[in-house]
N, C-alpha and C. Protein backbone atom coordinates (compact mmCIF):
# COMPACT_ATOMS: atom_id res chain seq x y z
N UNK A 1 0.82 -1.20 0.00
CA UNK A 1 0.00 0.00 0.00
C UNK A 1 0.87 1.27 0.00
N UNK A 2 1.84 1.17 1.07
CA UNK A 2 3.04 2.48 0.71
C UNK A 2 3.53 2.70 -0.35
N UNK A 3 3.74 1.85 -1.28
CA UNK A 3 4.19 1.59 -2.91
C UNK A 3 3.33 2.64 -4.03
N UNK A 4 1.89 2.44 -3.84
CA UNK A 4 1.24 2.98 -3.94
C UNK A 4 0.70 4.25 -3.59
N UNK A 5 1.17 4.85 -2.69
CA UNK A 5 0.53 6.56 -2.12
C UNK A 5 2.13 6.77 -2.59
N UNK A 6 3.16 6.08 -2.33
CA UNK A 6 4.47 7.25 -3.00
C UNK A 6 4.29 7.44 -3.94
N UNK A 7 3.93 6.12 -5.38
CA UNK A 7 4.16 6.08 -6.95
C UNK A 7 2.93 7.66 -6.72
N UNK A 8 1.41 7.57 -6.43
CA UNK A 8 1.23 8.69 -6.53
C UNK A 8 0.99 9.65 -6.24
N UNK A 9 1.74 10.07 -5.05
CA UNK A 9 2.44 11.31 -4.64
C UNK A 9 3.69 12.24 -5.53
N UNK A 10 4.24 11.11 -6.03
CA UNK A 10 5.04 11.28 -7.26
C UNK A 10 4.85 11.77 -7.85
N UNK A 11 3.94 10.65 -8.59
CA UNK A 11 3.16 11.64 -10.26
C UNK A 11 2.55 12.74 -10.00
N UNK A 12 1.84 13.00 -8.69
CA UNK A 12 1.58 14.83 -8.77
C UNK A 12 2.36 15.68 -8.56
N UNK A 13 3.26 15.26 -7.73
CA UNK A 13 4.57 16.20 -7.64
C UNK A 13 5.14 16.71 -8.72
N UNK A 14 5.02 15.76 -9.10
CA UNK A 14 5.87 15.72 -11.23
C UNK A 14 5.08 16.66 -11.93
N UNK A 15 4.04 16.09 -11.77
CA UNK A 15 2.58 16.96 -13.07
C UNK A 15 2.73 18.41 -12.54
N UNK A 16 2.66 18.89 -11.18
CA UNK A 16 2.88 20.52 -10.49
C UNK A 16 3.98 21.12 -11.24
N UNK A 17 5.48 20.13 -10.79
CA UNK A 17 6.58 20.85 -10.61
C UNK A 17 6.87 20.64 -12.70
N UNK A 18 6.32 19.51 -13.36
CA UNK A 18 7.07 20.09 -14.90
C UNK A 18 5.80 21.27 -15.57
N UNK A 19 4.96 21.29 -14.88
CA UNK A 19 4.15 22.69 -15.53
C UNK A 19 4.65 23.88 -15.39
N UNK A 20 5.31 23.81 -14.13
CA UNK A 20 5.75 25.22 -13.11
C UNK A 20 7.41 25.28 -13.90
N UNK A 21 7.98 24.55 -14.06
CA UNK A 21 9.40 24.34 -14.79
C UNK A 21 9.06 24.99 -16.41
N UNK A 22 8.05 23.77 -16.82
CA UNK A 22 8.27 24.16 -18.50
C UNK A 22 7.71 25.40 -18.63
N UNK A 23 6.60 25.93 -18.12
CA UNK A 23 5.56 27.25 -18.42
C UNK A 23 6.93 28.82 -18.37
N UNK A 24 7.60 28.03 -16.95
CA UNK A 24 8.55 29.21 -16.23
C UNK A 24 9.76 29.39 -17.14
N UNK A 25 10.15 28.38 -17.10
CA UNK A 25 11.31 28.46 -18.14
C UNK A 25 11.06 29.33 -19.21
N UNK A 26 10.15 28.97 -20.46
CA UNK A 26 9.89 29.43 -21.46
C UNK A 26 9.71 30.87 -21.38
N UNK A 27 9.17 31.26 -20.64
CA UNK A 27 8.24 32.58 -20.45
C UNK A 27 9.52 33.39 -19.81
N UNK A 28 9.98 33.53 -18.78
CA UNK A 28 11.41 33.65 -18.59
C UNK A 28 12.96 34.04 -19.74
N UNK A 29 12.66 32.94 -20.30
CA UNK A 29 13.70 33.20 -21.60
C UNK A 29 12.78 33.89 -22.72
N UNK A 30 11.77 33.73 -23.07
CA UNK A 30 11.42 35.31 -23.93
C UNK A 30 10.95 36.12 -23.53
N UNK A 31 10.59 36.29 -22.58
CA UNK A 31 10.79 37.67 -21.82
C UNK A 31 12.23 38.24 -22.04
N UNK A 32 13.01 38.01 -21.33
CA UNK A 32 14.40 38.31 -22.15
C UNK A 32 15.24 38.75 -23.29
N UNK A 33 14.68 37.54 -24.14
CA UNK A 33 14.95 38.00 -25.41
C UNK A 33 14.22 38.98 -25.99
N UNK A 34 12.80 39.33 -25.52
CA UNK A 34 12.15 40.03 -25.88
C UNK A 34 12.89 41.36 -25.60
N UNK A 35 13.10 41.29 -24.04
CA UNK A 35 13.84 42.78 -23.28
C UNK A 35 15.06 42.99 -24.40
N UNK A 36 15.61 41.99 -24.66
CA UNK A 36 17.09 42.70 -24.98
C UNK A 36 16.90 43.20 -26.57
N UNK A 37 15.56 42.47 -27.44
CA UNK A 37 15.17 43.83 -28.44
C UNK A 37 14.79 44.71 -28.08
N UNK A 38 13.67 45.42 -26.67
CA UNK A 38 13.40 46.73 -26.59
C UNK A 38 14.67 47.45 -26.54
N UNK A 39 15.70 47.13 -26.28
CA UNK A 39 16.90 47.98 -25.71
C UNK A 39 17.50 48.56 -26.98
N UNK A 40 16.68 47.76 -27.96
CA UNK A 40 17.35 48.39 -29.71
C UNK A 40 17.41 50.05 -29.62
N UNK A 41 18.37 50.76 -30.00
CA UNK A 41 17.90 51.97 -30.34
C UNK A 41 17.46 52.19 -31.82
N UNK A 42 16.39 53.56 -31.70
CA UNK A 42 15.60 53.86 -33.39
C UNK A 42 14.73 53.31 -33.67
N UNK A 43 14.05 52.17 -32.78
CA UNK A 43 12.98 51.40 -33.04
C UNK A 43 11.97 52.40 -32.41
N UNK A 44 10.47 52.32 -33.22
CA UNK A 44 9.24 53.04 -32.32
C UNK A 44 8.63 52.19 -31.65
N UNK A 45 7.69 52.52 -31.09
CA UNK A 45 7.01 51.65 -29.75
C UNK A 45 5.96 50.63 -30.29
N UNK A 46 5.69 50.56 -31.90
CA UNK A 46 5.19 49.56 -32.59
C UNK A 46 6.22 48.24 -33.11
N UNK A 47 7.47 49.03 -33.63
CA UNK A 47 8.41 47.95 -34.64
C UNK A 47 9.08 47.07 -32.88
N UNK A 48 8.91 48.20 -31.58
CA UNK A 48 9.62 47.39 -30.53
C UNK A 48 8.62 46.36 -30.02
N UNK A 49 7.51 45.83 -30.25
CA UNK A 49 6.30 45.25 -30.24
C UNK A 49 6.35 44.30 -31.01
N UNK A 50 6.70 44.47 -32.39
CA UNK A 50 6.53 43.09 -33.24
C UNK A 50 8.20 42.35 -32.79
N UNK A 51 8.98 43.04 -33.05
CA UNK A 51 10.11 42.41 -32.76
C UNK A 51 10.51 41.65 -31.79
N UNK A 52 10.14 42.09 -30.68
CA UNK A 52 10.31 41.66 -29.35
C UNK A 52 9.36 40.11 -28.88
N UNK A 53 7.98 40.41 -29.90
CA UNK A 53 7.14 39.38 -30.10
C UNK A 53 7.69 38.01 -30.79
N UNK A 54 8.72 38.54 -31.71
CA UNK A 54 9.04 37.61 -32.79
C UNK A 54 10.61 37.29 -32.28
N UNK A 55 11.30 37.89 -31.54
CA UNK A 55 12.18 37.02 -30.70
C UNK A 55 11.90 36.19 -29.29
N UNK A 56 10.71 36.47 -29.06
CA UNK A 56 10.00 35.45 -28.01
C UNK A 56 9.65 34.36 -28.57
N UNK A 57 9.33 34.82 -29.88
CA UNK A 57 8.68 33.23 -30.49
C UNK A 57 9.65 31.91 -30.71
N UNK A 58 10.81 33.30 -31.52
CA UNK A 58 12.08 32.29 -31.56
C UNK A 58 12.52 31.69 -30.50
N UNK A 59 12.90 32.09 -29.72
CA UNK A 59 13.41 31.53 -28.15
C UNK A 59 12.72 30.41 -28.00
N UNK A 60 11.30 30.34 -28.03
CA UNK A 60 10.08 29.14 -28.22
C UNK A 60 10.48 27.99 -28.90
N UNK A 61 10.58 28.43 -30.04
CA UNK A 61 11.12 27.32 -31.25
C UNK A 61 12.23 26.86 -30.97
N UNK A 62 13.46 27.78 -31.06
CA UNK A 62 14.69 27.08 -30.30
C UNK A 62 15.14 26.29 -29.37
N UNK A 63 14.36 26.52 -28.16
CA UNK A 63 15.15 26.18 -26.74
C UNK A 63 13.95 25.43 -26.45
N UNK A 64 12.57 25.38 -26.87
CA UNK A 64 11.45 24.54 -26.54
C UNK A 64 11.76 23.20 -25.90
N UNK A 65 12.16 22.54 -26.64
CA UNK A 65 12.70 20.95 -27.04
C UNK A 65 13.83 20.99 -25.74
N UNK A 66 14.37 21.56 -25.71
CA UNK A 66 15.28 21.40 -24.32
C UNK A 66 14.91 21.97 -22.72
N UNK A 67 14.02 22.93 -22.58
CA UNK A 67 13.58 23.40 -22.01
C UNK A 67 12.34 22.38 -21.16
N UNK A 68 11.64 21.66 -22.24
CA UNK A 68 11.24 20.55 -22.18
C UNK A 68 11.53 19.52 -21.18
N UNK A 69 12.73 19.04 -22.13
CA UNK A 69 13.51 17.87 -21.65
C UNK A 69 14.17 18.19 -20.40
N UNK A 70 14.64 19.11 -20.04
CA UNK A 70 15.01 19.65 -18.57
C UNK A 70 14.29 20.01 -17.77
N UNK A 71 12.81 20.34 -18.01
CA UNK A 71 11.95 20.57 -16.86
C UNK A 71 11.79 18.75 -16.73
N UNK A 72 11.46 17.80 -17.82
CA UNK A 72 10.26 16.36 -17.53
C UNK A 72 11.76 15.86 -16.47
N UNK A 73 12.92 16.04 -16.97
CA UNK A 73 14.07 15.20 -15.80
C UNK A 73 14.39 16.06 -14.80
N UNK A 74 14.61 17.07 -15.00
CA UNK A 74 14.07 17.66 -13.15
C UNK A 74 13.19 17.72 -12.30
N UNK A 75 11.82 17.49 -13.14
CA UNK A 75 10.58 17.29 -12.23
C UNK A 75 10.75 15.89 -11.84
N UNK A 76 11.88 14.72 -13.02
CA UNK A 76 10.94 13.01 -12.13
C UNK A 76 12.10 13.31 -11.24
N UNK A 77 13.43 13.88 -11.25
CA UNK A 77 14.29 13.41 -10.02
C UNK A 77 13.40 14.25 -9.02
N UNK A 78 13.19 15.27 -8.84
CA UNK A 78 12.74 15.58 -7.58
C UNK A 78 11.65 15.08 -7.01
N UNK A 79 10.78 14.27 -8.04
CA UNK A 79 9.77 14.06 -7.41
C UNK A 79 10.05 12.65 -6.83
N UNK A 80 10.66 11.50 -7.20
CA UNK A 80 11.24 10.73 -6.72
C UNK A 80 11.98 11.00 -5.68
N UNK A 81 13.03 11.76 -5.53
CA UNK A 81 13.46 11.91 -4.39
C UNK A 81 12.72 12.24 -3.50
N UNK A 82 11.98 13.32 -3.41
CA UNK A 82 10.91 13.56 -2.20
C UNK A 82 10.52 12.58 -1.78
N UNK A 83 9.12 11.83 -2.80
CA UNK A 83 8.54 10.90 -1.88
C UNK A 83 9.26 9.61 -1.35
N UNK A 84 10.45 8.91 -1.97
CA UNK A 84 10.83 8.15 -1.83
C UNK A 84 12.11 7.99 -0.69
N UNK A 85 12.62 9.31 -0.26
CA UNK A 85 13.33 9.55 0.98
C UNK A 85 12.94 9.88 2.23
N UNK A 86 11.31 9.55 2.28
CA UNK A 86 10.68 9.96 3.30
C UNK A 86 10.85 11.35 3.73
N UNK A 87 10.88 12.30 2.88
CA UNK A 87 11.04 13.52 3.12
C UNK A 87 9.68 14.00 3.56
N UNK A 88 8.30 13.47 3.07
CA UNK A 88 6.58 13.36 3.25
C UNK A 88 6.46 12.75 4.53
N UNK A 89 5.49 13.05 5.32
CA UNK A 89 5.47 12.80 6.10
C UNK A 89 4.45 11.42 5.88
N UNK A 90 3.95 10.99 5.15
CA UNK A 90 2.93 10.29 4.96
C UNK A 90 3.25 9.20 3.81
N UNK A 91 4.94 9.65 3.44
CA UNK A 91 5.34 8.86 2.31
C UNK A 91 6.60 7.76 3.22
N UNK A 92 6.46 7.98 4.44
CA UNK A 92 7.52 7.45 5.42
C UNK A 92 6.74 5.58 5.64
N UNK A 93 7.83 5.05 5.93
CA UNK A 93 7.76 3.50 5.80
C UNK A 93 7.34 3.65 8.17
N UNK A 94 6.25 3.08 8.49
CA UNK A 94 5.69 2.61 9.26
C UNK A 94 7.05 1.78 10.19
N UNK A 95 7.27 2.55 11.32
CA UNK A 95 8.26 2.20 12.80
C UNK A 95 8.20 1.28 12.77
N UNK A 96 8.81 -0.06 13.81
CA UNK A 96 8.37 -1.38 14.15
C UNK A 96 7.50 -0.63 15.41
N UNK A 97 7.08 -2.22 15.72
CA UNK A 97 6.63 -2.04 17.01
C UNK A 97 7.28 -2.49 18.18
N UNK A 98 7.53 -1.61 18.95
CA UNK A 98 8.68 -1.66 20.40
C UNK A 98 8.00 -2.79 20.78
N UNK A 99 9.20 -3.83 21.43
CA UNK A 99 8.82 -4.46 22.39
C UNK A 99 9.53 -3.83 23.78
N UNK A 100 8.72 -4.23 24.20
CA UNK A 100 9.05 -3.87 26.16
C UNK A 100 9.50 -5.06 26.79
């Protein structure tokens, strides 16, 4: 039965932490890339709009696929480790029972 509440304690840990990884990541790095076109000089506050749009996208396309792949293997190690080191309080393997 413990086998069972870790495996899924796991998988939600996982499903939280690669949404919160992949969403963050992405959004993070074009934001960025986006920032470092506003910083263009001579651009107006329209051409700094499409541009900035269209190096976010790139960043998307580029780094997607890895960004990816580094959130799904950082979310299973951590989530494995948590539940499976008894770090949960509820994912912990049951004391013996003292004898007296």
């Amino acid at each position: 039965m413990l086998i069972l509440i870790r495996l899924a304690t796991a998988f939600g840990i996982f499903v939280v932490l690669f949404c919160v990884l992949l969403f963050g990541g992405i959004v993070l790095g074009a934001g960025i890339a986006g920032a470092r076109v506003a910083t263009t000089p001579g651009l107006t506050p329209e051409e700094v709009h499409t541009e900035a749009r269209k190096a976010g996208e790139d960043f998307g396309r580029r780094y997607g696929v890895w960004i990816f792949m580094g959130s799904f293997v950082a979310s299973g190690a951590v989530s494995l480790a948590l539940t499976f080191t008894g770090a949960l309080p509820w994912c912990r393997s049951p004391e013996p029972a003292r004898r007296i």
